[in-house]
C-alpha atoms as a PDB file:
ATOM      1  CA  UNK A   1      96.219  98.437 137.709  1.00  0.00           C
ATOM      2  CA  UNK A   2      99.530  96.296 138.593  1.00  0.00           C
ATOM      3  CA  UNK A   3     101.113  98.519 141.950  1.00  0.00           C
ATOM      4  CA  UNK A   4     104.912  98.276 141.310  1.00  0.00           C
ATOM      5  CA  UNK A   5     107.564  98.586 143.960  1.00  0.00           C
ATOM      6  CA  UNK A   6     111.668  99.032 142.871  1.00  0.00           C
ATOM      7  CA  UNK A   7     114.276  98.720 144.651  1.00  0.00           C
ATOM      8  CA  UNK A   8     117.545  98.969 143.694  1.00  0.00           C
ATOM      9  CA  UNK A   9     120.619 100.252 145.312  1.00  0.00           C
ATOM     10  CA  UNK A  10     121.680 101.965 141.702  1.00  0.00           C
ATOM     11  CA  UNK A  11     119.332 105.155 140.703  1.00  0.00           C
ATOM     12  CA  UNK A  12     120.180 104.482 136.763  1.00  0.00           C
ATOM     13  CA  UNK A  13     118.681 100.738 137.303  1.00  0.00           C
ATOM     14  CA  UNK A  14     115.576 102.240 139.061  1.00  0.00           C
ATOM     15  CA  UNK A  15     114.720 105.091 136.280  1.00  0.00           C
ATOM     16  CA  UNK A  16     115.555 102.477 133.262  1.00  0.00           C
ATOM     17  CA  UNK A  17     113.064  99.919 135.406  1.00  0.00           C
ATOM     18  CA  UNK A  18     110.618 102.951 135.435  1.00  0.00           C
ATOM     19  CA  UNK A  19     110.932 103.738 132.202  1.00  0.00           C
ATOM     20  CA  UNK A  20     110.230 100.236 130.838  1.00  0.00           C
ATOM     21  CA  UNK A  21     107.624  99.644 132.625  1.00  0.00           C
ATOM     22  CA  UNK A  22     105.990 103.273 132.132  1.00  0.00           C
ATOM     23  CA  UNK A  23     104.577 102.347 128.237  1.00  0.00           C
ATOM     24  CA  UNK A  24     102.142  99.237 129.831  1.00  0.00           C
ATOM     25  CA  UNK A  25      99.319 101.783 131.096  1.00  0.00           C
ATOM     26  CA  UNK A  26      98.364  98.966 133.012  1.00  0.00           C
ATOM     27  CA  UNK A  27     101.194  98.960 135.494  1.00  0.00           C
ATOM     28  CA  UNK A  28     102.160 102.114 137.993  1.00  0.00           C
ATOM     29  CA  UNK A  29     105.540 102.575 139.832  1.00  0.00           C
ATOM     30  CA  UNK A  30     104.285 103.603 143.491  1.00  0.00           C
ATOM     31  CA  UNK A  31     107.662 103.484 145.241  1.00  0.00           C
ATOM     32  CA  UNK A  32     111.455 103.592 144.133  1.00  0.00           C
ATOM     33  CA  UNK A  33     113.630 102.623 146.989  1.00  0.00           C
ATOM     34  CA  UNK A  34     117.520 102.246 147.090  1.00  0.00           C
ATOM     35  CA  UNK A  35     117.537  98.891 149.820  1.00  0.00           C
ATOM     36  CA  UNK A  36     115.633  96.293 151.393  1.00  0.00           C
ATOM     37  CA  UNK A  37     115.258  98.892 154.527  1.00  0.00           C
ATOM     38  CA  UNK A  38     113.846 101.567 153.259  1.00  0.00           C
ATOM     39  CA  UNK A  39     110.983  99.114 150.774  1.00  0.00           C
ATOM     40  CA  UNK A  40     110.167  97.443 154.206  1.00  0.00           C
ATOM     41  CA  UNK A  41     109.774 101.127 156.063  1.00  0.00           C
ATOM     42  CA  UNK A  42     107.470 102.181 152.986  1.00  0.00           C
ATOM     43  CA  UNK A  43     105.862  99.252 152.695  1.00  0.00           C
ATOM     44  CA  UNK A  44     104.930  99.836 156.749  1.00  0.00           C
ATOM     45  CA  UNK A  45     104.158 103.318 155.768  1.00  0.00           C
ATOM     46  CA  UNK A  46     101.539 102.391 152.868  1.00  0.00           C
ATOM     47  CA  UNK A  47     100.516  99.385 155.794  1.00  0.00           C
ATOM     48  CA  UNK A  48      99.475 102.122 158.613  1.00  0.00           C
ATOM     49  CA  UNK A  49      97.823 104.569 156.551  1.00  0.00           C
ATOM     50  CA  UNK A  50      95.637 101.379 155.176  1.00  0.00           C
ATOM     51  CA  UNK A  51      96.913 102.155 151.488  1.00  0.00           C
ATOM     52  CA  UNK A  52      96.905  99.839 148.788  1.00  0.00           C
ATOM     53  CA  UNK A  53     100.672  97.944 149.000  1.00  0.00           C
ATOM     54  CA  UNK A  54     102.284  97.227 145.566  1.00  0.00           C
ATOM     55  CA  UNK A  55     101.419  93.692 143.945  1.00  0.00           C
ATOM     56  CA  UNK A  56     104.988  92.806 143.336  1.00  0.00           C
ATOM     57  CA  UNK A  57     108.210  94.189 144.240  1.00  0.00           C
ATOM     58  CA  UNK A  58     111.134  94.200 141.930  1.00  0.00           C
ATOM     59  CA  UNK A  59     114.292  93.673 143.718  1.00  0.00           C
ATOM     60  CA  UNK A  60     117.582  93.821 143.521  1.00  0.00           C
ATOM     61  CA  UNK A  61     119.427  90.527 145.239  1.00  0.00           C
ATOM     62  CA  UNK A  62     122.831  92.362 146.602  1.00  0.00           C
ATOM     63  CA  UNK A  63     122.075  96.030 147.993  1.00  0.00           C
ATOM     64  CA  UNK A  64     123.876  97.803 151.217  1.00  0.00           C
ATOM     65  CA  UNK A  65     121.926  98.043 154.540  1.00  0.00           C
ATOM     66  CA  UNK A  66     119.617  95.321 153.642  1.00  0.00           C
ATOM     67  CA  UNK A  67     120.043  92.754 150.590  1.00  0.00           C
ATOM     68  CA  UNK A  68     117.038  91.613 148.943  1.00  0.00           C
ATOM     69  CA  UNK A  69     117.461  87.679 149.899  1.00  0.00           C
ATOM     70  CA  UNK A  70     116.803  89.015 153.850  1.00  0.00           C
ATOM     71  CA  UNK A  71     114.170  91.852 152.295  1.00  0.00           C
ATOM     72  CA  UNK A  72     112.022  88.904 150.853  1.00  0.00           C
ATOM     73  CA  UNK A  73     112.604  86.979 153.622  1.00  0.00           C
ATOM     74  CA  UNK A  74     110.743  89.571 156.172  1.00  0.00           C
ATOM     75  CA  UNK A  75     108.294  90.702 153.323  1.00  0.00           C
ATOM     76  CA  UNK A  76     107.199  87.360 152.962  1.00  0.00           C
ATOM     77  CA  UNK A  77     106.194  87.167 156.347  1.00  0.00           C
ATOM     78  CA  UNK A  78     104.523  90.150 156.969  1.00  0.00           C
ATOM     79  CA  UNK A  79     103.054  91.061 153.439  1.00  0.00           C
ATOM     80  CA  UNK A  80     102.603  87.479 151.644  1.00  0.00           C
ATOM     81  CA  UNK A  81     100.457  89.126 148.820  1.00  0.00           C
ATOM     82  CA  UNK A  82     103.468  91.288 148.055  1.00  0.00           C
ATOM     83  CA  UNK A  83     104.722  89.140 145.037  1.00  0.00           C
ATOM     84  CA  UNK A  84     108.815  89.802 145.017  1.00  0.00           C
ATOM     85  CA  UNK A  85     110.923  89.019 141.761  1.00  0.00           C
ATOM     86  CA  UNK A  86     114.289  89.076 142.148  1.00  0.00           C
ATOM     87  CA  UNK A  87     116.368  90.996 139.716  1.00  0.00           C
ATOM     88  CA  UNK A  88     120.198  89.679 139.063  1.00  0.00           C
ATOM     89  CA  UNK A  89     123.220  89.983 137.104  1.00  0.00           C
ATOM     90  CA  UNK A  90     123.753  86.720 136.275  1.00  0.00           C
ATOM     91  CA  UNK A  91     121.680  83.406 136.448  1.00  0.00           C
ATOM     92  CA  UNK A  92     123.556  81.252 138.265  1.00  0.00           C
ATOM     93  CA  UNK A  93     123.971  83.105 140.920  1.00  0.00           C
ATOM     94  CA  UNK A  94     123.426  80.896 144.068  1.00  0.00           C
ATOM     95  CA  UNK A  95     122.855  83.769 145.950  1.00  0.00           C
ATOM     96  CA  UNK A  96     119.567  84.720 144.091  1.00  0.00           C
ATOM     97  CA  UNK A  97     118.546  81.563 143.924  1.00  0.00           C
ATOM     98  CA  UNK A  98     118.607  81.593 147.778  1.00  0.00           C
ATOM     99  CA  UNK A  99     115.968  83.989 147.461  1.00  0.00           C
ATOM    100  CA  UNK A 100     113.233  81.310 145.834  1.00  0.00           C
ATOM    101  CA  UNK A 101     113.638  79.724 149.582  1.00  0.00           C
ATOM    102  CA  UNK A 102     112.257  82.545 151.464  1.00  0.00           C
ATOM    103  CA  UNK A 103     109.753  83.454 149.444  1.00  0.00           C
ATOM    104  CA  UNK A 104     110.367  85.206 145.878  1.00  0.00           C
ATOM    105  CA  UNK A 105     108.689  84.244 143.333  1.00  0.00           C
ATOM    106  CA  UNK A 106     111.172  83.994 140.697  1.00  0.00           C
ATOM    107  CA  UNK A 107     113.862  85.912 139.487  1.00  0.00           C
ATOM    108  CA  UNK A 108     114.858  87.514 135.919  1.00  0.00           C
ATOM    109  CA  UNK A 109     118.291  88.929 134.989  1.00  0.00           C
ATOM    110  CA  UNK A 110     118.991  92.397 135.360  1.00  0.00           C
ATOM    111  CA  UNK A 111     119.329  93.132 131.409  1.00  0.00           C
ATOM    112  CA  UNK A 112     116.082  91.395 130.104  1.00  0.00           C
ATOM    113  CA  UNK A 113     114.403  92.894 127.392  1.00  0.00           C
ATOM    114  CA  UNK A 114     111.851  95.305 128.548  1.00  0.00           C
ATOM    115  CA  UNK A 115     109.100  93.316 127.628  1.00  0.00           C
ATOM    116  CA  UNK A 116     109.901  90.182 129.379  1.00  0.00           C
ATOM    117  CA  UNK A 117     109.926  92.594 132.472  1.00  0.00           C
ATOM    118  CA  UNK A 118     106.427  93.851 131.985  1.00  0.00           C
ATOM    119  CA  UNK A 119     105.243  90.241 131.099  1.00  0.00           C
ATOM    120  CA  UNK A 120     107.589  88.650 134.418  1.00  0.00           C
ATOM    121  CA  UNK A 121     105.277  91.632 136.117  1.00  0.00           C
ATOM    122  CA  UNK A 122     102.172  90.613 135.251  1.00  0.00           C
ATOM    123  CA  UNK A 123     102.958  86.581 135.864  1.00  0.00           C
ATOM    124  CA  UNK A 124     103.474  87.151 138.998  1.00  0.00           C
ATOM    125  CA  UNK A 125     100.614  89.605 140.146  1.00  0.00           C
ATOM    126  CA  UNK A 126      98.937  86.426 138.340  1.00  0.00           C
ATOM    127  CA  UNK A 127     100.341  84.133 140.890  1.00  0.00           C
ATOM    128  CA  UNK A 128     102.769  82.439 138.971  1.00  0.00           C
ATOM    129  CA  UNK A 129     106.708  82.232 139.104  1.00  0.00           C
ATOM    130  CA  UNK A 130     109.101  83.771 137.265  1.00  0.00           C
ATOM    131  CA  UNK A 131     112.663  81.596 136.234  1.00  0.00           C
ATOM    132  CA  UNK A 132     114.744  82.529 133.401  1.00  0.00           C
ATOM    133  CA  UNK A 133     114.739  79.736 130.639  1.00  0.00           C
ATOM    134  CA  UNK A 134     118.651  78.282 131.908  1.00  0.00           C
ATOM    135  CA  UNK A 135     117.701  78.024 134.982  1.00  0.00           C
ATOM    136  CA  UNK A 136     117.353  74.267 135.603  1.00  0.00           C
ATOM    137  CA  UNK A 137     116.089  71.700 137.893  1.00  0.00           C
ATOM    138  CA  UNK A 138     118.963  70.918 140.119  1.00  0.00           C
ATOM    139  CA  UNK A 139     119.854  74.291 140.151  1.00  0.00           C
ATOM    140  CA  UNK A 140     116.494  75.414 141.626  1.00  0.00           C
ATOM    141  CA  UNK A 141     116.894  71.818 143.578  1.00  0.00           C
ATOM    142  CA  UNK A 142     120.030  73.195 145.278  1.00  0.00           C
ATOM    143  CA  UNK A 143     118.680  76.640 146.053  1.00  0.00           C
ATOM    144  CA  UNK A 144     115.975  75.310 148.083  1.00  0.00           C
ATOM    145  CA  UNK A 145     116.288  73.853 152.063  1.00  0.00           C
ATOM    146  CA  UNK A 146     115.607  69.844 152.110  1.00  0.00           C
ATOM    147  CA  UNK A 147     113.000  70.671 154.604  1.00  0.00           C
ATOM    148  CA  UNK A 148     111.450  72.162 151.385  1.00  0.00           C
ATOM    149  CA  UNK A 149     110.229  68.504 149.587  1.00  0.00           C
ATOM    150  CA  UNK A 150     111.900  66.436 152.903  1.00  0.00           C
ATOM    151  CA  UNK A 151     108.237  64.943 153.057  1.00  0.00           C
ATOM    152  CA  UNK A 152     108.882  63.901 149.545  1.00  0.00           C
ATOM    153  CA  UNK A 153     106.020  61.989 148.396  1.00  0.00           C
ATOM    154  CA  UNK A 154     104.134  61.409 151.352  1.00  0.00           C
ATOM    155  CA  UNK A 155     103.164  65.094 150.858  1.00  0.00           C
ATOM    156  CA  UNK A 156     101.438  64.673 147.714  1.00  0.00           C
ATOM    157  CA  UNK A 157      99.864  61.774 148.318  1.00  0.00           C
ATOM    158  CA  UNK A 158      97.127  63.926 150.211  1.00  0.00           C
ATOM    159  CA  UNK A 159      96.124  66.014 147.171  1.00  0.00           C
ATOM    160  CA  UNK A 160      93.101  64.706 144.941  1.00  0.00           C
ATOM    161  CA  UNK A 161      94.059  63.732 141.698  1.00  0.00           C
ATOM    162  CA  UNK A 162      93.096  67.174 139.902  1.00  0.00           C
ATOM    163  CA  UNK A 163      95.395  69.113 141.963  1.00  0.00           C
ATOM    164  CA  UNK A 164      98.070  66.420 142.162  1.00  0.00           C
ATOM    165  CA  UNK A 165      97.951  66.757 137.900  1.00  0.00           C
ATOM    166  CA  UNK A 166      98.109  70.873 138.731  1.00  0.00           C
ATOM    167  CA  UNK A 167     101.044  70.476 141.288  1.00  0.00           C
ATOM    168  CA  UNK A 168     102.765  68.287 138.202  1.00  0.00           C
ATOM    169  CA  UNK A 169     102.321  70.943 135.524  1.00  0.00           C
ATOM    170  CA  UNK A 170     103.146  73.708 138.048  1.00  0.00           C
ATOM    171  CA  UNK A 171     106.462  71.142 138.487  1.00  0.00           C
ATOM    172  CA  UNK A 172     107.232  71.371 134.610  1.00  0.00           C
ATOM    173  CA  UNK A 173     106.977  75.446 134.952  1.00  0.00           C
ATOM    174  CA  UNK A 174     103.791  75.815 133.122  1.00  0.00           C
ATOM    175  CA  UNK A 175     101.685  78.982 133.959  1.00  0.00           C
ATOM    176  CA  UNK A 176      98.117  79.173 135.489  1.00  0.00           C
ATOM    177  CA  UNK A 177      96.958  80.028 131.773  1.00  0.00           C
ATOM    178  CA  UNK A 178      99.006  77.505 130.337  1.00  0.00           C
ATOM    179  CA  UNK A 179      97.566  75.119 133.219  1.00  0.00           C
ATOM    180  CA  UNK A 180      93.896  75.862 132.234  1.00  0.00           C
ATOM    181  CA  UNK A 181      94.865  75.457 128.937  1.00  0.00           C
ATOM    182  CA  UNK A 182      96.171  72.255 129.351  1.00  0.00           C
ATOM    183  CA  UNK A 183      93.564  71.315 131.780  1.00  0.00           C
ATOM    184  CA  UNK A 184      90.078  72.735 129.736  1.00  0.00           C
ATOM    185  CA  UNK A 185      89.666  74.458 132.879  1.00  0.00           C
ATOM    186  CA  UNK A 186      89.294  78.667 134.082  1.00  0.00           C
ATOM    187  CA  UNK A 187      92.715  79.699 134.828  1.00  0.00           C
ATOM    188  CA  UNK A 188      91.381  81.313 138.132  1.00  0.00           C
ATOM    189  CA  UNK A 189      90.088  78.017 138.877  1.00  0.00           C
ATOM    190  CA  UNK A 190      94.194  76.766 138.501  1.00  0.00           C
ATOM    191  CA  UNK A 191      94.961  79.826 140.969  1.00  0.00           C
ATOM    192  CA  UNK A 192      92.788  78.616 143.262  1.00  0.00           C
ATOM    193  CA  UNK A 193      94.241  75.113 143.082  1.00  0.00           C
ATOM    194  CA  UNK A 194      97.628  75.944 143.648  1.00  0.00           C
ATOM    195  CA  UNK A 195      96.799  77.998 146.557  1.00  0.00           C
ATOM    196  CA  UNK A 196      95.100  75.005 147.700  1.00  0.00           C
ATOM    197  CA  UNK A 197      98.066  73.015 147.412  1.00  0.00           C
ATOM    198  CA  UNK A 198     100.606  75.782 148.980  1.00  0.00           C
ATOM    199  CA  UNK A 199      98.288  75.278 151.754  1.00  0.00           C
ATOM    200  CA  UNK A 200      97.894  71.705 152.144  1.00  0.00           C
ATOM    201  CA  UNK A 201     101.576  70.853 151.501  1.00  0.00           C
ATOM    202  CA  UNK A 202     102.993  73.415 154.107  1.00  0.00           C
ATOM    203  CA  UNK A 203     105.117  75.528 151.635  1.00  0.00           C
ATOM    204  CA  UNK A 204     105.926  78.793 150.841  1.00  0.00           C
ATOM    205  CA  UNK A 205     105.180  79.580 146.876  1.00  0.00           C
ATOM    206  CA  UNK A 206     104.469  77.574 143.693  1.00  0.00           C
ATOM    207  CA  UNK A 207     108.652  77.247 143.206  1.00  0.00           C
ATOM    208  CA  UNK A 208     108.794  75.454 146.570  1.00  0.00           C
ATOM    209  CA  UNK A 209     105.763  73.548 145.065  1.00  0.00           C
ATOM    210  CA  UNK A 210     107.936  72.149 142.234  1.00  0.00           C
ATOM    211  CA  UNK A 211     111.109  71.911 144.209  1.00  0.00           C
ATOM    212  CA  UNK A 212     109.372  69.450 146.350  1.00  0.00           C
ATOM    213  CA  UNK A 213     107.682  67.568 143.288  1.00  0.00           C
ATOM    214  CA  UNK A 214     111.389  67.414 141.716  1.00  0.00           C
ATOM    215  CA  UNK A 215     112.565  65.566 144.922  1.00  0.00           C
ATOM    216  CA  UNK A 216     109.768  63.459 145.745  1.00  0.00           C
ATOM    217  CA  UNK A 217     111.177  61.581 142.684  1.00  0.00           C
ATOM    218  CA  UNK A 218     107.536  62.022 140.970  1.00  0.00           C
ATOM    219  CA  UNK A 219     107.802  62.404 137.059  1.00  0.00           C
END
């Protein structure tokens, strides 16, 4: 069962979000918030009473109180298995982007069908990101701190070569299934591999993986 958290300042956006993702019987709603304060206070909440915490948050980018950019931010600190997918109006929106470099793992606009919702869902309870097809490489580049890839390629030049060919498929946007696929290989054997490299390199998700491929000027 995929544990889903909304939060969204607008309660239409949160029942329609419900609602779509109510006919997978694989996923459950566990909390509906209206800002970034109130999902941090229930994710502490869930955290004291040693409950299970949602596997990714869906969040809105610009709420009152607390926005989701400084949400992810402090949920990505304190609860890094809390996947967060950012939900916007429109996909150039440099303020969601700003969100990939504290921690979210991708973001989807706000009127995607209902099933690329469910699947953006379960991609990233799988550990992948989540970018929305128009979304390109200098945009993502520009989104991201320099500190991000300022190693360049120094910091790939550590990895083995099977996870320096992983960190170069994660760079073109593939999947973990699509990686195994490509690779003959057990796609929790990829999800190991790019956790290995998150680790290695010093960074904060698989987007901040391909940012920094992107500008070590590897192709």
């Amino acid at each position: 069962m995929i544990r889903v958290m909304l939060v969204d300042d607008q309660k239409d956006v949160r029942d329609g979000l419900s609602l779509m993702l109510s006919h997978d019987p694989s996923v459950r709603v566990v909390a509906c918030c209206a800002n970034g304060a109130e999902a941090l206070e229930a994710l502490r909440a869930l955290d004291a009473a040693a409950g299970a915490l949602p596997n990714v948050a869906l969040m809105d980018v610009r709420m009152p109180i607390m926005d989701g950019i400084d949400a992810t931010r402090r949920i990505h600190r304190v609860w890094p298995n809390v996947g967060v997918l950012i939900l916007t109006t429109y996909d150039q929106d440099d303020y969601a982007l700003g969100a990939l470099a504290v921690g979210a793992s991708g973001f989807l606009l706000k009127d995607a069908p209902a099933r690329a919702i469910v699947d953006a869902v379960h991609a990233v309870c799988a550990g992948d990101a989540v970018l929305t097809p128009r979304v390109t490489k200098e945009v993502i580049t520009r989104a991201i701190p320099e500190a991000a890839g300022s190693r360049g390629a120094d910091m790939f030049s550590r990895l083995p070569p099977r996870e320096l060919e992983v960190a170069s498929l994660v760079a073109e946007g593939l999947s973990n299934a699509e990686i195994a696929a490509r690779m003959s290989i057990e796609p929790t054997s990829v999800k190991r591999s790019v956790s290995r490299i998150i680790s290695k390199l010093g960074l904060g998700s698989r987007v901040q993986v391909a940012v920094a491929w992107w500008r070590s000027g590897r192709r």
